[in-house]
N, C-alpha and C. Protein backbone atom coordinates (compact mmCIF):
# COMPACT_ATOMS: atom_id res chain seq x y z
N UNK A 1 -14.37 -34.93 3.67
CA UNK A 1 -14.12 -33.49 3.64
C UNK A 1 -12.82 -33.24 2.89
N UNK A 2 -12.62 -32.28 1.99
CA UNK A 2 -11.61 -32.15 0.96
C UNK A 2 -10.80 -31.56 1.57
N UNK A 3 -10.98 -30.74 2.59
CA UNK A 3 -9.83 -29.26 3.39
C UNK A 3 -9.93 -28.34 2.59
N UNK A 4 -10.45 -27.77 1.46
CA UNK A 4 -10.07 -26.58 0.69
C UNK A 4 -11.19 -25.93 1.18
N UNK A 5 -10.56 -24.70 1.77
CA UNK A 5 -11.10 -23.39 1.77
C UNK A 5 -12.45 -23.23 1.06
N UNK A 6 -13.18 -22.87 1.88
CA UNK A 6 -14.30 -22.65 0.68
C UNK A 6 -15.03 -21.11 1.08
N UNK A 7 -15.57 -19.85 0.28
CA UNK A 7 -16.46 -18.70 0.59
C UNK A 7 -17.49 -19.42 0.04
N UNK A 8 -18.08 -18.48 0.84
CA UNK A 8 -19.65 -18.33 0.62
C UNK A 8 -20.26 -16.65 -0.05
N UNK A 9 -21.42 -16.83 -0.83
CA UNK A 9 -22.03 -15.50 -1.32
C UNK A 9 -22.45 -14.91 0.12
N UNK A 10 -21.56 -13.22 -0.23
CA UNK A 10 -21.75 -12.56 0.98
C UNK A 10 -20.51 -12.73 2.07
N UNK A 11 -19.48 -13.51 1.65
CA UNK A 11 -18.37 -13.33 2.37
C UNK A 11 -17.82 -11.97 2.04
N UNK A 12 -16.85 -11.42 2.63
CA UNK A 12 -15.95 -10.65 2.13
C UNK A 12 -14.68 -11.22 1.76
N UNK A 13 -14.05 -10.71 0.52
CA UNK A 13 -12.77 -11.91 0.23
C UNK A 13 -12.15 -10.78 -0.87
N UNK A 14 -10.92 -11.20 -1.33
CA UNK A 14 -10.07 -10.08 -2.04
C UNK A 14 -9.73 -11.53 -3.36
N UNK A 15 -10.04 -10.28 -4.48
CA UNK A 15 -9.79 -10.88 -5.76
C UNK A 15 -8.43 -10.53 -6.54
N UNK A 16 -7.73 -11.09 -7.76
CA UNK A 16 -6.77 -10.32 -8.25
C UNK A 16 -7.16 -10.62 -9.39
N UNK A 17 -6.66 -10.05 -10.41
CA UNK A 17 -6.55 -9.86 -11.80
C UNK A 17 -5.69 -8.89 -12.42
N UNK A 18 -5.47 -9.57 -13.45
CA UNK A 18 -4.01 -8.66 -14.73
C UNK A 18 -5.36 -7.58 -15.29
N UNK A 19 -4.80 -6.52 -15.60
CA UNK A 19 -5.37 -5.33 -15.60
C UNK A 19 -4.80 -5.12 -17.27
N UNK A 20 -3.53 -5.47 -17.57
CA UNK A 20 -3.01 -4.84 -18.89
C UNK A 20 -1.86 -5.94 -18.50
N UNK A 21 -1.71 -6.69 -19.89
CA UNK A 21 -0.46 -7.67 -19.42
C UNK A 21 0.99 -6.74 -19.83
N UNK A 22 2.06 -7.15 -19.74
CA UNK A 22 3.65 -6.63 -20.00
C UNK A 22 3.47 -5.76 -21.27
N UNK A 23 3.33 -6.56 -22.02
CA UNK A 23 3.34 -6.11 -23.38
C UNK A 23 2.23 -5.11 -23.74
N UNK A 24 0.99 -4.39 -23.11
CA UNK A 24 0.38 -3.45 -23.51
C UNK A 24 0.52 -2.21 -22.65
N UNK A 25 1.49 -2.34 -21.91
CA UNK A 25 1.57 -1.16 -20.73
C UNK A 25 1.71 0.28 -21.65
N UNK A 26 1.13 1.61 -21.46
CA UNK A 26 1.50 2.59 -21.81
C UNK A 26 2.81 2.61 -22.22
N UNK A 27 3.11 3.27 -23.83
CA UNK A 27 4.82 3.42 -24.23
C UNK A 27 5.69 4.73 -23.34
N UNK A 28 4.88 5.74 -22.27
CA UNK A 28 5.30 6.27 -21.72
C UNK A 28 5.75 5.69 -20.10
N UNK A 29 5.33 4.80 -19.81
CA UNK A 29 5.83 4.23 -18.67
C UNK A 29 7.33 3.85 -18.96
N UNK A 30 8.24 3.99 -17.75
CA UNK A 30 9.41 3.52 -17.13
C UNK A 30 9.68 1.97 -18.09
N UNK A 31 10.90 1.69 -18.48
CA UNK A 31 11.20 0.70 -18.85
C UNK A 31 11.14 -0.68 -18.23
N UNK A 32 11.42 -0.06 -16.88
CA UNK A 32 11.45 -1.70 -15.80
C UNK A 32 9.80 -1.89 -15.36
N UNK A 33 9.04 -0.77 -15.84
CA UNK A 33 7.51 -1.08 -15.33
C UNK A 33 6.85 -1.99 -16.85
N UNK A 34 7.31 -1.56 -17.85
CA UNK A 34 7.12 -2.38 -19.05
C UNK A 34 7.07 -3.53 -19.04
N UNK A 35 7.86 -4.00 -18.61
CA UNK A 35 8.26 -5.75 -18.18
C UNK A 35 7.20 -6.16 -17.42
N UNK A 36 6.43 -5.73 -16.41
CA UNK A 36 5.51 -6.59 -15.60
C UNK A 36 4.27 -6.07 -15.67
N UNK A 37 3.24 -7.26 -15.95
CA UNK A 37 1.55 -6.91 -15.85
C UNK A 37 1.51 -5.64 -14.66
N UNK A 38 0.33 -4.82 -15.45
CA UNK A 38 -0.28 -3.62 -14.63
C UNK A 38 -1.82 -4.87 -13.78
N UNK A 39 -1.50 -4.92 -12.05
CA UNK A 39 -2.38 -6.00 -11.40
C UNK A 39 -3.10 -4.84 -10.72
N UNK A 40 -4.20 -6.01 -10.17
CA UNK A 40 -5.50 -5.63 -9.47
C UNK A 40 -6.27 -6.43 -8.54
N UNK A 41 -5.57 -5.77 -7.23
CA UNK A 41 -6.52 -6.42 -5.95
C UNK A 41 -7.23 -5.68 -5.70
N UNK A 42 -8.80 -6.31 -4.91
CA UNK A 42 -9.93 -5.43 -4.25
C UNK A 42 -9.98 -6.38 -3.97
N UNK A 43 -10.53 -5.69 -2.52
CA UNK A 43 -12.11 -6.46 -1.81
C UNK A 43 -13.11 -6.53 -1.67
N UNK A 44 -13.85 -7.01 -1.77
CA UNK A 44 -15.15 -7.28 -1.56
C UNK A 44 -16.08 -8.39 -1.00
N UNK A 45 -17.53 -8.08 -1.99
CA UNK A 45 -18.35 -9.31 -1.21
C UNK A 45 -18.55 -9.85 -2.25
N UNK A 46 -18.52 -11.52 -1.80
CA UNK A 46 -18.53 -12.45 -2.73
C UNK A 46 -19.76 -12.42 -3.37
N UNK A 47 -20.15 -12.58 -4.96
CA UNK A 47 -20.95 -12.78 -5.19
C UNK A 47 -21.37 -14.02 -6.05
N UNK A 48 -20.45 -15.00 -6.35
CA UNK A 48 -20.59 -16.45 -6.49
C UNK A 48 -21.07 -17.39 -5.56
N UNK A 49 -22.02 -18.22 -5.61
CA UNK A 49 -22.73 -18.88 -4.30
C UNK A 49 -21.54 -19.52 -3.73
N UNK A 50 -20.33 -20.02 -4.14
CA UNK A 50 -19.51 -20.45 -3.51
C UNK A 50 -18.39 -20.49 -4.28
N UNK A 51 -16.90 -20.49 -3.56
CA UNK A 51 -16.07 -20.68 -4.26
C UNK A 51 -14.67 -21.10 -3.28
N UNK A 52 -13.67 -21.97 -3.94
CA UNK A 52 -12.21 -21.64 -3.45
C UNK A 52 -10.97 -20.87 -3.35
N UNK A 53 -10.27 -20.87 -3.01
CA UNK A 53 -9.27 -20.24 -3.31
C UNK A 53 -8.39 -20.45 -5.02
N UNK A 54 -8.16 -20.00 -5.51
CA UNK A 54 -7.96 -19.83 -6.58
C UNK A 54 -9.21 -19.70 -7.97
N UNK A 55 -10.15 -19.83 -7.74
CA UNK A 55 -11.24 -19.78 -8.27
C UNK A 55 -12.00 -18.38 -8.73
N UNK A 56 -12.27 -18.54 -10.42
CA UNK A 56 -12.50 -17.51 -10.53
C UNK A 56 -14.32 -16.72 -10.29
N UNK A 57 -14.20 -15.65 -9.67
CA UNK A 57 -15.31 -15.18 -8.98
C UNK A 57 -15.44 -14.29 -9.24
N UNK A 58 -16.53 -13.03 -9.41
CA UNK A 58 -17.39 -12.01 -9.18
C UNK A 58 -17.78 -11.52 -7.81
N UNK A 59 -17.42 -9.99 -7.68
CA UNK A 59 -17.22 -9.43 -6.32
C UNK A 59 -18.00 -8.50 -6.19
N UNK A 60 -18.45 -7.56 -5.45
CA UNK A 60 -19.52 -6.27 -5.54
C UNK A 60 -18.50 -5.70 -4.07
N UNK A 61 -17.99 -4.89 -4.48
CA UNK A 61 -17.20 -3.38 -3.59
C UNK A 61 -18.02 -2.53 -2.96
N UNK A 62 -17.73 -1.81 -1.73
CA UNK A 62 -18.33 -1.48 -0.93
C UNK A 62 -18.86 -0.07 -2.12
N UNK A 63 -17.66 0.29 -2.88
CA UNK A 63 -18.55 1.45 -3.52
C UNK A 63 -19.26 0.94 -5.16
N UNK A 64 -19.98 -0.49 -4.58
CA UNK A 64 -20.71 -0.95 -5.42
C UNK A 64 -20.71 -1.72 -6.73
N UNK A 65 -19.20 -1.37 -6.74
CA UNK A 65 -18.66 -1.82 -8.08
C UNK A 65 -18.69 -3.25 -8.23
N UNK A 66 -18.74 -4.09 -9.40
CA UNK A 66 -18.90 -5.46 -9.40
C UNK A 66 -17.58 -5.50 -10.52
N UNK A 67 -16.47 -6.61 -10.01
CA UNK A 67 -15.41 -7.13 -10.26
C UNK A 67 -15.42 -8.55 -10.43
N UNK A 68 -14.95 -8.68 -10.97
CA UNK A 68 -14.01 -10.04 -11.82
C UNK A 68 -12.52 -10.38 -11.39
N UNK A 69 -12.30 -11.71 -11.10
CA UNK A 69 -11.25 -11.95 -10.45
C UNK A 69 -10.69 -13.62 -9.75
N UNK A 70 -9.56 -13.46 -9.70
CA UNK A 70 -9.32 -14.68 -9.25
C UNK A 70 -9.16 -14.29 -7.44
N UNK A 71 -9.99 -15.55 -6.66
CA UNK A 71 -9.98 -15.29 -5.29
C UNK A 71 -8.61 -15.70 -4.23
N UNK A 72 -8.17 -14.60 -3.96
CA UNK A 72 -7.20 -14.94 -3.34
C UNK A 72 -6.62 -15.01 -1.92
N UNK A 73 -7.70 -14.52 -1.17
CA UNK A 73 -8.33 -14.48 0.31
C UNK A 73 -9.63 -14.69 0.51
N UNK A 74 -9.90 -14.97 1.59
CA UNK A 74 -10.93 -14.99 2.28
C UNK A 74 -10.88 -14.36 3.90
N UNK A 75 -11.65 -13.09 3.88
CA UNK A 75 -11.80 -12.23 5.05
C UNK A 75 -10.34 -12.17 5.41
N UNK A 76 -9.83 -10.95 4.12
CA UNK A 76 -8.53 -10.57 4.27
C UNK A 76 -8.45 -9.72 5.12
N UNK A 77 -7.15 -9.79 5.71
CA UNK A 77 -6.70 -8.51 6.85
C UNK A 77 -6.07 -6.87 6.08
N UNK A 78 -6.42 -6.48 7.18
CA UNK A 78 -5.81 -5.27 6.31
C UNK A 78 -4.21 -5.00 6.57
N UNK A 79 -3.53 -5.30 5.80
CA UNK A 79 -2.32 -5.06 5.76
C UNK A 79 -1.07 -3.81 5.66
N UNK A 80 -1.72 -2.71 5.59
CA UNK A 80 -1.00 -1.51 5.31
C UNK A 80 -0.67 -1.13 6.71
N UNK A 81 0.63 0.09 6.07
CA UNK A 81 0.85 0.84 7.20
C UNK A 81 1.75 1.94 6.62
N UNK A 82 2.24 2.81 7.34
CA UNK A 82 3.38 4.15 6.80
C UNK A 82 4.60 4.07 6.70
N UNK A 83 4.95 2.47 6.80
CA UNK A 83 6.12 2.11 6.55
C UNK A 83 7.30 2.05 7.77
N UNK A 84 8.50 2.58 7.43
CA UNK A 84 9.31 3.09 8.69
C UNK A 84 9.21 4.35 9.04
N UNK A 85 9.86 4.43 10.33
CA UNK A 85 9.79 6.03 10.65
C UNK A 85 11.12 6.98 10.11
N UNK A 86 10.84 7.92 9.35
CA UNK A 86 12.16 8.45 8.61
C UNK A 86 12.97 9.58 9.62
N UNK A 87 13.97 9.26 10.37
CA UNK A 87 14.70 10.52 10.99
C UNK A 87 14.30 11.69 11.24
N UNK A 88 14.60 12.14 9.91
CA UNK A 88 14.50 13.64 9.96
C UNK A 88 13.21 14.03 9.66
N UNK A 89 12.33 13.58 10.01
CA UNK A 89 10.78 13.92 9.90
C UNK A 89 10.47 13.99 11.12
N UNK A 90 11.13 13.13 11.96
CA UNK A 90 10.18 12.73 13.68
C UNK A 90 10.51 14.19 14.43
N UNK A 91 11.53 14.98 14.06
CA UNK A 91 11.98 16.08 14.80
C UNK A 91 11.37 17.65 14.27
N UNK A 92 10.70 17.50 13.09
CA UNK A 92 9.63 18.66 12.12
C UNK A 92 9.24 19.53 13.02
N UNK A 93 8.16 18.83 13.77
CA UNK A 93 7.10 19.56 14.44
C UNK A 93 7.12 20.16 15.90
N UNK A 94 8.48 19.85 16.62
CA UNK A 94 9.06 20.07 17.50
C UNK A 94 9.95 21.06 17.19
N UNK A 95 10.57 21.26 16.49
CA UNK A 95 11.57 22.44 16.05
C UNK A 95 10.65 23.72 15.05
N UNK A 96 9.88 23.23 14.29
CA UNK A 96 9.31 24.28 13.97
C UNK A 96 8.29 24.94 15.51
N UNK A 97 7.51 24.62 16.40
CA UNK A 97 7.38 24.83 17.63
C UNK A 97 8.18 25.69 18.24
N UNK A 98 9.31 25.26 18.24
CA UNK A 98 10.74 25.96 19.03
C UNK A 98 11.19 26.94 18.23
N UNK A 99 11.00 26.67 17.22
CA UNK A 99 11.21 28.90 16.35
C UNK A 99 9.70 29.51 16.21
N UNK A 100 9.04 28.99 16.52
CA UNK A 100 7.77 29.79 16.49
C UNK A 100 7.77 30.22 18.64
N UNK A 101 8.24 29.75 18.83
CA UNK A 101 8.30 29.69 20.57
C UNK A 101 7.35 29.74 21.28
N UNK A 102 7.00 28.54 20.52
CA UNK A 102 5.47 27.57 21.36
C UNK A 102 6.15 26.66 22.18
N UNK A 103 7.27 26.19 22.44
CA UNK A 103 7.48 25.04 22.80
C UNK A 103 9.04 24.29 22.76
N UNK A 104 9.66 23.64 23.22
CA UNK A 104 11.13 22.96 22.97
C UNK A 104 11.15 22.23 21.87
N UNK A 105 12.52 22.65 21.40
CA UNK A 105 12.85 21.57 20.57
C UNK A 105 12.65 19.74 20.82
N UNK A 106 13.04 19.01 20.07
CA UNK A 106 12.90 17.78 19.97
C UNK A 106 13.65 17.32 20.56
N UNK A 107 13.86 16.43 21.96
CA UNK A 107 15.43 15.92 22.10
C UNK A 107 16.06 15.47 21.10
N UNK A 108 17.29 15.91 21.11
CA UNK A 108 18.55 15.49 20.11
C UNK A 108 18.22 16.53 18.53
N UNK A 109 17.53 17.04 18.97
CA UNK A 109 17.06 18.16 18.03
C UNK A 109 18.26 19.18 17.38
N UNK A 110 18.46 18.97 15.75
CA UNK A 110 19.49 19.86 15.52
C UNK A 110 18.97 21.33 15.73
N UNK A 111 19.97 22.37 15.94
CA UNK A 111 19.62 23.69 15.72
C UNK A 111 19.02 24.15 14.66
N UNK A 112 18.04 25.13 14.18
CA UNK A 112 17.99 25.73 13.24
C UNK A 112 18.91 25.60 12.43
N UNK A 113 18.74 25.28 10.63
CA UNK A 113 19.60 25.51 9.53
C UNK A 113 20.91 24.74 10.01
N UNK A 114 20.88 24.09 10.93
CA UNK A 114 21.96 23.04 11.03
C UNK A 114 21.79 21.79 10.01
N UNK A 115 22.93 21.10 9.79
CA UNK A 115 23.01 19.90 8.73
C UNK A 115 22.56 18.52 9.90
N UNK A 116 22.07 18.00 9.36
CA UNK A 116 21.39 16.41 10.49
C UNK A 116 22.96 16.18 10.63
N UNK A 117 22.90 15.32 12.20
CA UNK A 117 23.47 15.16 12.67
C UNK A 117 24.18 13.80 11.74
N UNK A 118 25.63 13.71 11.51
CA UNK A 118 26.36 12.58 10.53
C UNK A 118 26.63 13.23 9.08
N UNK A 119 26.06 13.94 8.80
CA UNK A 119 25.84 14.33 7.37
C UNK A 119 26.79 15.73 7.56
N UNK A 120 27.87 15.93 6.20
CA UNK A 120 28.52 16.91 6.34
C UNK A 120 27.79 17.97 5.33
N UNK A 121 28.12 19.22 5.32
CA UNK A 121 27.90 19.77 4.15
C UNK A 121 28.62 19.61 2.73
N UNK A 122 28.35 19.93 1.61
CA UNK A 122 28.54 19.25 0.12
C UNK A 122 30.37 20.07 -0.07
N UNK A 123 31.03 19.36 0.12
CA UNK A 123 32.34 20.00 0.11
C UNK A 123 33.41 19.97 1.48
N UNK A 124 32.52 19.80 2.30
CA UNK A 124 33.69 19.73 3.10
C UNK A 124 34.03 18.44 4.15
N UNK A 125 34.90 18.32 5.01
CA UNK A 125 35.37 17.07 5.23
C UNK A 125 35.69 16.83 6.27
């Protein structure tokens, strides 16, 4: 037995591929985006009777699409999320509530048209 990973046709597995290498990126893109290949992950279902990891494969997407790609998972997880939680967002919907007078402010909730708490206004000290 070799140990390498192996899919099967009909797995689900995530492919990548260079989309546009460095050098053909749109001349309107950002300078520091110029420098690096425009890439491409999806997932899908395998459609090579078999393959490894690094191996290049053919995929069919749930919205049908058939892709080309090098395999770089097998029955990938889903990895996303909303990131961190930003301050002055968590207190929005609680203070707008509290001037509509549905409801209390947010604990630690600034007043109306107050500056967040740490932050001075532009000028003074």
């Amino acid at each position: 037995m070799s140990g390498k990973v192996t899919a099967m046709r009909g797995d689900w597995v995530q492919v990548h591929s260079v989309v546009l290498p460095a050098g053909e990126r749109a001349p309107q893109v950002p300078a520091e985006t110029k420098t690096v290949p425009l890439e491409m992950r999806v997932k899908g279902f395998l459609l090579t009777q078999s393959a490894g990891l690094g191996d290049e494969v053919e995929i069919q997407t749930l919205a049908a699409r058939r892709l080309r790609g090098r395999l770089v998972a097998i029955e990938p997880a889903y990895g996303h999320d909303f990131g961190r939680p930003v301050p002055e967002l968590l207190a929005i919907g609680p203070e707008v509530r509290a001037l509509l007078g549905q409801g209390p402010a947010a604990p630690g909730a600034a007043a109306p048209n107050a500056a967040p708490p740490g932050r001075e206004e532009a000028g003074r000290k």
